[in-house]
Protein backbone atom coordinates (compact mmCIF):
# COMPACT_ATOMS: atom_id res chain seq x y z
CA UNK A 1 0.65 -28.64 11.71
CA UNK A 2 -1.59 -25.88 9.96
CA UNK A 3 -0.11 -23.42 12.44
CA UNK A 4 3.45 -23.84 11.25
CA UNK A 5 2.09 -23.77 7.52
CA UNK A 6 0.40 -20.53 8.05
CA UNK A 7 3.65 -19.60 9.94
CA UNK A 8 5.80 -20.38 6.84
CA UNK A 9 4.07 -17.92 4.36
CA UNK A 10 5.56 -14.78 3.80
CA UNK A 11 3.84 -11.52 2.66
CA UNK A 12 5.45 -9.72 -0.16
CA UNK A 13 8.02 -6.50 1.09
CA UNK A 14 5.24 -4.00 -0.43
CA UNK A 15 3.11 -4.78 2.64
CA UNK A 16 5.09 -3.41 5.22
CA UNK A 17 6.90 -0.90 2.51
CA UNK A 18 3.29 0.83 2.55
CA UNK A 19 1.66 0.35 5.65
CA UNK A 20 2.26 0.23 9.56
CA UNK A 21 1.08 -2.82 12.05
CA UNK A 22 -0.64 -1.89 15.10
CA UNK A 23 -2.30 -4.43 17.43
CA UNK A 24 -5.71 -3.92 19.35
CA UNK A 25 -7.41 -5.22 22.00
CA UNK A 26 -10.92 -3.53 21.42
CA UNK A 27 -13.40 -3.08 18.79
CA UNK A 28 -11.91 -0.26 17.68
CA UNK A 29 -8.73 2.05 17.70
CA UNK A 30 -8.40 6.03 17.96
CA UNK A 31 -5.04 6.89 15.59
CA UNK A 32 -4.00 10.71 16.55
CA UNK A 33 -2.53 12.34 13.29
CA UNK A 34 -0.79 15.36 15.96
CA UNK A 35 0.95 17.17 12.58
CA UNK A 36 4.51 17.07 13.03
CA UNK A 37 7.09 18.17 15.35
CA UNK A 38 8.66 22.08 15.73
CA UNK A 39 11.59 22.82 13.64
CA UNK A 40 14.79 24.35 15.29
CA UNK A 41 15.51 28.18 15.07
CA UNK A 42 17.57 30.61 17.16
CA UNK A 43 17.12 31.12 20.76
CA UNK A 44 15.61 34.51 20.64
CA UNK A 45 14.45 35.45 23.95
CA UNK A 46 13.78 31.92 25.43
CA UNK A 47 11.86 28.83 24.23
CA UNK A 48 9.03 29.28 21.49
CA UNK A 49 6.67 26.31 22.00
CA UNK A 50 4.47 25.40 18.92
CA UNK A 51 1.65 23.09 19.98
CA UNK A 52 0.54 20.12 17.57
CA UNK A 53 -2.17 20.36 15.53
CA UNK A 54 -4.73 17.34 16.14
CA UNK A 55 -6.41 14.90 13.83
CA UNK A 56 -7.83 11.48 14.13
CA UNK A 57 -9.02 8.53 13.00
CA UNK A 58 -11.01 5.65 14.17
CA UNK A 59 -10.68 2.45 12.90
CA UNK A 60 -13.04 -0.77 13.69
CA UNK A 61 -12.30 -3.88 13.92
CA UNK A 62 -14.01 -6.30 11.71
CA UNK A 63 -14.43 -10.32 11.50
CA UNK A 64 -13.03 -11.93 8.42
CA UNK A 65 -13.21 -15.73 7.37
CA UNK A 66 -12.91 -18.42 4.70
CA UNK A 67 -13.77 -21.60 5.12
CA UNK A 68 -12.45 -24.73 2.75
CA UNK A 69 -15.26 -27.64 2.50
CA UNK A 70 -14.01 -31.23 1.31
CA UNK A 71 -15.58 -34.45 0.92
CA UNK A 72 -14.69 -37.72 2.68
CA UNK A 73 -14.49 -39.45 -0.87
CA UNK A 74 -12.02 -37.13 -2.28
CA UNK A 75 -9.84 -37.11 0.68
CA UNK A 76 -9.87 -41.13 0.69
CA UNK A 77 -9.21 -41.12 -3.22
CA UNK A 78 -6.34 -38.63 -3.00
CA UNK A 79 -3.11 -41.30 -3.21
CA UNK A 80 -1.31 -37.94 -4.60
CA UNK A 81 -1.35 -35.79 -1.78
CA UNK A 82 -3.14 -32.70 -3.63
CA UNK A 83 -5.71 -32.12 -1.74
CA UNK A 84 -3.46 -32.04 1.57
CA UNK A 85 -0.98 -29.96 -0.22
CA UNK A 86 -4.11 -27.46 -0.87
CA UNK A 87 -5.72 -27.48 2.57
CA UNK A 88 -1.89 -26.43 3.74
CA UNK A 89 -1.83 -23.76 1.00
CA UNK A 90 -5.53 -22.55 2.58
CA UNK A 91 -4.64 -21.67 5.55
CA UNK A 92 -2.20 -19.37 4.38
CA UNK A 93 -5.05 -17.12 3.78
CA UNK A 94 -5.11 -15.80 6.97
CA UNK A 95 -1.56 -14.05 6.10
CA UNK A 96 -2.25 -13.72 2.45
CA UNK A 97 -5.47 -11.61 3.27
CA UNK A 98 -3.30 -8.39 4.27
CA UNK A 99 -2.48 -8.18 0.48
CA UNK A 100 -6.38 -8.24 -0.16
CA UNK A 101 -7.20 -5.85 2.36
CA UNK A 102 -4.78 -3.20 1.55
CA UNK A 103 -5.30 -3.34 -2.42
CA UNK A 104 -9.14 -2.54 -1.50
CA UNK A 105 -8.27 0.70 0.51
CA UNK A 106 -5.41 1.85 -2.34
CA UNK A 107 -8.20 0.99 -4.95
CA UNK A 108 -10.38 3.25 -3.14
CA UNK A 109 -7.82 5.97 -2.07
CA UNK A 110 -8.97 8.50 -5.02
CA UNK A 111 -12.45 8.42 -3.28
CA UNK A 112 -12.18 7.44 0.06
CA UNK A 113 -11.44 10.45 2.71
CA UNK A 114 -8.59 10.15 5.14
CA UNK A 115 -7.40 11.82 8.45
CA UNK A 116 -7.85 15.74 6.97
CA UNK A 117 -11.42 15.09 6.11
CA UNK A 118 -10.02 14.99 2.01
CA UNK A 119 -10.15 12.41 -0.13
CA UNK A 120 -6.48 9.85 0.20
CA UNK A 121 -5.16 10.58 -2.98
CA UNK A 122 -6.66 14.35 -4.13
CA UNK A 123 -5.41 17.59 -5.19
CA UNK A 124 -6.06 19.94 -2.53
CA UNK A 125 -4.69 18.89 0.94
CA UNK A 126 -3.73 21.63 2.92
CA UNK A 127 -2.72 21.62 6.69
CA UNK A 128 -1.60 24.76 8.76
CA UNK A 129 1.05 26.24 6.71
CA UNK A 130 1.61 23.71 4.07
CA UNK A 131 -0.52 25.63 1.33
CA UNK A 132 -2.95 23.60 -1.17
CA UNK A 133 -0.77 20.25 -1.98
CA UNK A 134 -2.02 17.54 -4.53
CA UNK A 135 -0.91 13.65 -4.15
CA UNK A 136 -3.38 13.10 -7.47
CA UNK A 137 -1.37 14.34 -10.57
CA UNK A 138 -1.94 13.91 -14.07
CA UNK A 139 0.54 13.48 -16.49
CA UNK A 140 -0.02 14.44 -20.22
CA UNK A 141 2.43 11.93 -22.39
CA UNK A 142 1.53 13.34 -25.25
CA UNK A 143 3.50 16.42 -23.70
CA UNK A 144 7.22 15.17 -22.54
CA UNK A 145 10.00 14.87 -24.36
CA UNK A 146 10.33 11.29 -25.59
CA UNK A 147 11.92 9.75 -28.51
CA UNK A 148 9.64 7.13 -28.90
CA UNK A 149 5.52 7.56 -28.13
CA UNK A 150 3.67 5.27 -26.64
CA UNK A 151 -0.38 5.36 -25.72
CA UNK A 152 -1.45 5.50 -21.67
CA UNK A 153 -1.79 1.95 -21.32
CA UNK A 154 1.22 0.94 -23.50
CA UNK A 155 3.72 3.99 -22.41
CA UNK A 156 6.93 4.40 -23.99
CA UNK A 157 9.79 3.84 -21.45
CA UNK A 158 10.98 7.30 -21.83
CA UNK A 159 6.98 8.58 -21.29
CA UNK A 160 6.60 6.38 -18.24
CA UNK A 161 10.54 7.16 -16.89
CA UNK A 162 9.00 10.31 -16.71
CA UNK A 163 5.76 9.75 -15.36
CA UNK A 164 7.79 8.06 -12.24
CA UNK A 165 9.64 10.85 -11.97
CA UNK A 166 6.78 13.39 -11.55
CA UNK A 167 5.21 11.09 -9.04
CA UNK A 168 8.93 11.15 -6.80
CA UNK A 169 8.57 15.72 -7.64
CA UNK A 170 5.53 15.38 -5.90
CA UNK A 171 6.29 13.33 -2.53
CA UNK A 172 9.59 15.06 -2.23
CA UNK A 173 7.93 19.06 -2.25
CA UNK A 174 5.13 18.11 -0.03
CA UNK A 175 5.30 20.41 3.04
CA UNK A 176 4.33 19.90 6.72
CA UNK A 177 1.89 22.14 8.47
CA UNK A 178 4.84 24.43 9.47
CA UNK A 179 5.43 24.75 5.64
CA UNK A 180 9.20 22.88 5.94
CA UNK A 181 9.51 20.33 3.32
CA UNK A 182 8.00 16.58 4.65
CA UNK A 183 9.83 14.63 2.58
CA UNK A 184 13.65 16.21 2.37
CA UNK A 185 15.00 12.81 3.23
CA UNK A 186 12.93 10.65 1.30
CA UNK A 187 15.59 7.81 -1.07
CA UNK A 188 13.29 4.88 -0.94
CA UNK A 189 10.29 4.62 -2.83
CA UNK A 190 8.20 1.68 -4.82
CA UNK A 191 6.18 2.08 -8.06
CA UNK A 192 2.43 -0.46 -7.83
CA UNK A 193 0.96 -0.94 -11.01
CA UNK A 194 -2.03 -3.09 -11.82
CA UNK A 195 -1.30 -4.20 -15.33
CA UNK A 196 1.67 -6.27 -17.17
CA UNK A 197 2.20 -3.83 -20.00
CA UNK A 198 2.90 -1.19 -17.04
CA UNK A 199 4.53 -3.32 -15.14
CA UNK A 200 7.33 -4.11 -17.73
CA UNK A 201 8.05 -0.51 -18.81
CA UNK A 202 8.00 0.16 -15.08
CA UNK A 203 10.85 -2.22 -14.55
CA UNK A 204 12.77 -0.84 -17.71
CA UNK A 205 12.06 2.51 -16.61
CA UNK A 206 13.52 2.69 -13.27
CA UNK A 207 17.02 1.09 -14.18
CA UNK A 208 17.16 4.46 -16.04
CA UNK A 209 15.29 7.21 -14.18
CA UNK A 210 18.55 9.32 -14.31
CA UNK A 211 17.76 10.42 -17.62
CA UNK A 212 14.33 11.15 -16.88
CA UNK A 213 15.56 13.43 -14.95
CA UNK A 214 17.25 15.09 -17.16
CA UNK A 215 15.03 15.46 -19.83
CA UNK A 216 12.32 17.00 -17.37
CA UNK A 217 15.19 20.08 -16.69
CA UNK A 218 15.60 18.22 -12.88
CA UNK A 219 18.91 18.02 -11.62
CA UNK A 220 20.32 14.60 -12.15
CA UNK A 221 22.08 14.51 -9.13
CA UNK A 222 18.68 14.89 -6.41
CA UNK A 223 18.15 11.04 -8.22
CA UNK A 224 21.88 9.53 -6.64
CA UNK A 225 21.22 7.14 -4.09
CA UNK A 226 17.54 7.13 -4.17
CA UNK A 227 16.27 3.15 -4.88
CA UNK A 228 13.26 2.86 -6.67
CA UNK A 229 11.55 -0.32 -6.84
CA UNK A 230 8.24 -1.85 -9.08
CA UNK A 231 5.48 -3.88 -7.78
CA UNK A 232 2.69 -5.76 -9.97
CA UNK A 233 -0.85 -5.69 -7.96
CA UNK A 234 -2.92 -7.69 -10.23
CA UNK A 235 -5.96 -6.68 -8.10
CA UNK A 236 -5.27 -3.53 -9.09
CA UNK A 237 -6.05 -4.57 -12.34
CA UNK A 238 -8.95 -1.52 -13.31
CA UNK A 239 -5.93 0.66 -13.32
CA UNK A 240 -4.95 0.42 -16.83
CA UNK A 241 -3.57 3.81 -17.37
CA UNK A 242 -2.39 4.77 -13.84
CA UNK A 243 0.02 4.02 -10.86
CA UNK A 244 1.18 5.04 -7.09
CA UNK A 245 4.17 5.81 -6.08
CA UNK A 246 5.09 5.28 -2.37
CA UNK A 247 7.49 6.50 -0.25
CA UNK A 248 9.38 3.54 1.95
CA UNK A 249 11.88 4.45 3.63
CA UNK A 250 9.54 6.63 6.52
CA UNK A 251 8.67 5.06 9.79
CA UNK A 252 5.20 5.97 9.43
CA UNK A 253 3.49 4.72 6.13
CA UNK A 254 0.91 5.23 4.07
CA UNK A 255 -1.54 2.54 5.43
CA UNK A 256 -2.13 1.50 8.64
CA UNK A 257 -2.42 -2.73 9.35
CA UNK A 258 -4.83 -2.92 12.43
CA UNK A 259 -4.81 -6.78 14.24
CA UNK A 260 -7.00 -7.26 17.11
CA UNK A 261 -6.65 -11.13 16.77
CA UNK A 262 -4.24 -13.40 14.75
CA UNK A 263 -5.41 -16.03 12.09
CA UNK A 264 -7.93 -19.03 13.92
CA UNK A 265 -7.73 -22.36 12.19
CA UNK A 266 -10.23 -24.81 13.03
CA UNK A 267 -11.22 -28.70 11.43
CA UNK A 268 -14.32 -29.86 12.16
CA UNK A 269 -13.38 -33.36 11.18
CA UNK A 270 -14.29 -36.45 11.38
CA UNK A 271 -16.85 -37.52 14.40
CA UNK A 272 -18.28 -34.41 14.22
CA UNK A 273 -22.32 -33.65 13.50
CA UNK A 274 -21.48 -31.91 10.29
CA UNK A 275 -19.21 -35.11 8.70
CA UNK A 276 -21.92 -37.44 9.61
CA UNK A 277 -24.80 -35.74 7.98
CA UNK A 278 -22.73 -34.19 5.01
CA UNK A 279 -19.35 -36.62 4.33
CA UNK A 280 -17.11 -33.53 4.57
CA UNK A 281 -14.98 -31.44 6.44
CA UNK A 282 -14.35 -28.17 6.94
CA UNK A 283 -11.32 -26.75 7.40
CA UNK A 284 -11.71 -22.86 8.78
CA UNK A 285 -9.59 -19.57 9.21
CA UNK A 286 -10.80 -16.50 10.87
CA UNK A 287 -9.05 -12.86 11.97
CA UNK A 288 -10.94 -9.87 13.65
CA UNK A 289 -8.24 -6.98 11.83
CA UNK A 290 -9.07 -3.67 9.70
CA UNK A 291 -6.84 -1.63 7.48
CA UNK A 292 -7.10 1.83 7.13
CA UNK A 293 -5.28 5.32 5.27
CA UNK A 294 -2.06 6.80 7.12
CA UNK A 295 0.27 9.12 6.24
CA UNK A 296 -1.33 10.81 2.53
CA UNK A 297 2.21 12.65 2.07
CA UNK A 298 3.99 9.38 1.41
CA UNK A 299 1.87 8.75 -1.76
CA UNK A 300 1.49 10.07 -4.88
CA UNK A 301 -1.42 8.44 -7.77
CA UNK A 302 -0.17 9.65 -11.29
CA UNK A 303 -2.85 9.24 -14.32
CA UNK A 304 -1.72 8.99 -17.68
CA UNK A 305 -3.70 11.18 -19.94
């Protein structure tokens, strides 16, 4: 029964929108970052192979669980059902925990070094030929042309149009390590915010973003058919005057989703040692699964200053 309950809850699209799943069947797992691929030129006096460059990153497994006591007496008093409906919305955890898990590693992206030895989100990246890149940006609001002036927590929709848009620049003109742009295809992306003021001029933002745009001197037309979508991460709550953008659309995302095992549930129920001595059960979930930073070039953190 609890394993068709846990079956039935569904994470929310920006979980797989930022971040890949990978299985493993060992403590940890070895992730080769190998650059990216050759581009095509003229066949000038046979092939030219270019090797890839090589980076890794290890990521451990670790052993997660919560555990939902309840006493005998409230489960015999409970002619409503609550309690049942609860212990059924419990062991959802073991899905719902991904969300958890993911907002800690984007909370600590700005400080927390990834696959090139830099910190996630930062302002100089540089691989092979890309040059010094920056997926940390600040934005002065005080600065663009707006109509209407907001502060950074409470931007004006113009001010945080804008904003958006400076956090798409960025993604799009990252380069590769053979200095060819990364992200020439890029038409999906998604906006996480941690607050409901940014949230809503977010959402009123991006029904607009062509004239963002235009008041930033950008061609209007690099904006048709790109989809932009906003997410509200309360646990992202701390950033009050800040957001990511992400890129979607890319097989390989931002975050990497590492499960060695899937969610346990266990009931130690009646007739067992622990009823008998304490009246309760315990009804128990537990996953051995990490998370851990991909792909840095298909994010972008923008500060409002």
């Amino acid at each position: 029964m609890y394993m068709e309950e846990m079956a039935a809850v569904q994470l929310p699209a920006w979980v797989d929108g930022v971040s890949n799943l990978f299985t493993s069947d060992q403590a940890s797992e070895t992730y080769p970052f190998l650059g990216f691929t050759p581009m095509m030129r003229e066949w000038l006096g046979g092939r030219n192979p270019k090797a890839l460059s090589s980076n890794i990153v290890t990521i451990t497994n670790k052993h997660f669980e919560a555990t939902l006591p309840i006493a005998l007496k409230d489960l015999r008093r409970d002619k409503t059902g609550q309690l049942r409906i609860r212990m059924k919305e419990f062991v959802g955890e073991g899905t719902r925990h991904w969300e958890d898990l993911l907002s800690d590693f984007i909370l600590a992206a700005p400080s927390t070094a990834c696959y090139d030895g830099q910190y996630f989100f930062d302002t100089d990246h540089s691989e092979g030929d890309s040059g010094t890149q920056s997926n940390d940006i600040s934005v002065d609001i005080s600065t663009l042309s707006a109509a209407v002036h907001g502060s950074i927590t409470d931007p004006s929709i113009e001010e945080m149009q804008q904003s958006i848009i400076q956090g798409i620049a960025a993604i799009l003109s990252f380069k590769d390590d053979r200095g060819r742009p990364r992200n020439s295809s890029a038409r999906k992306f998604m906006v996480m915010v941690g607050t409901a003021a940014l949230w809503q001029k977010a959402v009123a933002a991006t029904s607009t973003l062509l004239n963002a745009a235009i008041a930033l001197n950008l061609n209007p037309n690099g904006m048709q058919g790109m989809e932009v979508t906003v997410e509200l991460n309360p646990r992202l709550s701390t950033w009050t005057s800040s957001f990511a953008v992400f890129r979607t659309d890319s097989p390989i995302k931002a975050l990497i989703r590492q499960s060695e095992t899937d969610p346990n549930i266990e009931v130690l129920g009646e007739g067992s040692d622990h009823t008998f001595k304490h009246k309760e059960i315990l009804v128990g979930v537990d996953a051995w699964r990490n998370a851990g930073y991909g792909i840095w070039q298909n994010s972008c953190y923008v500060t409002m200053i």
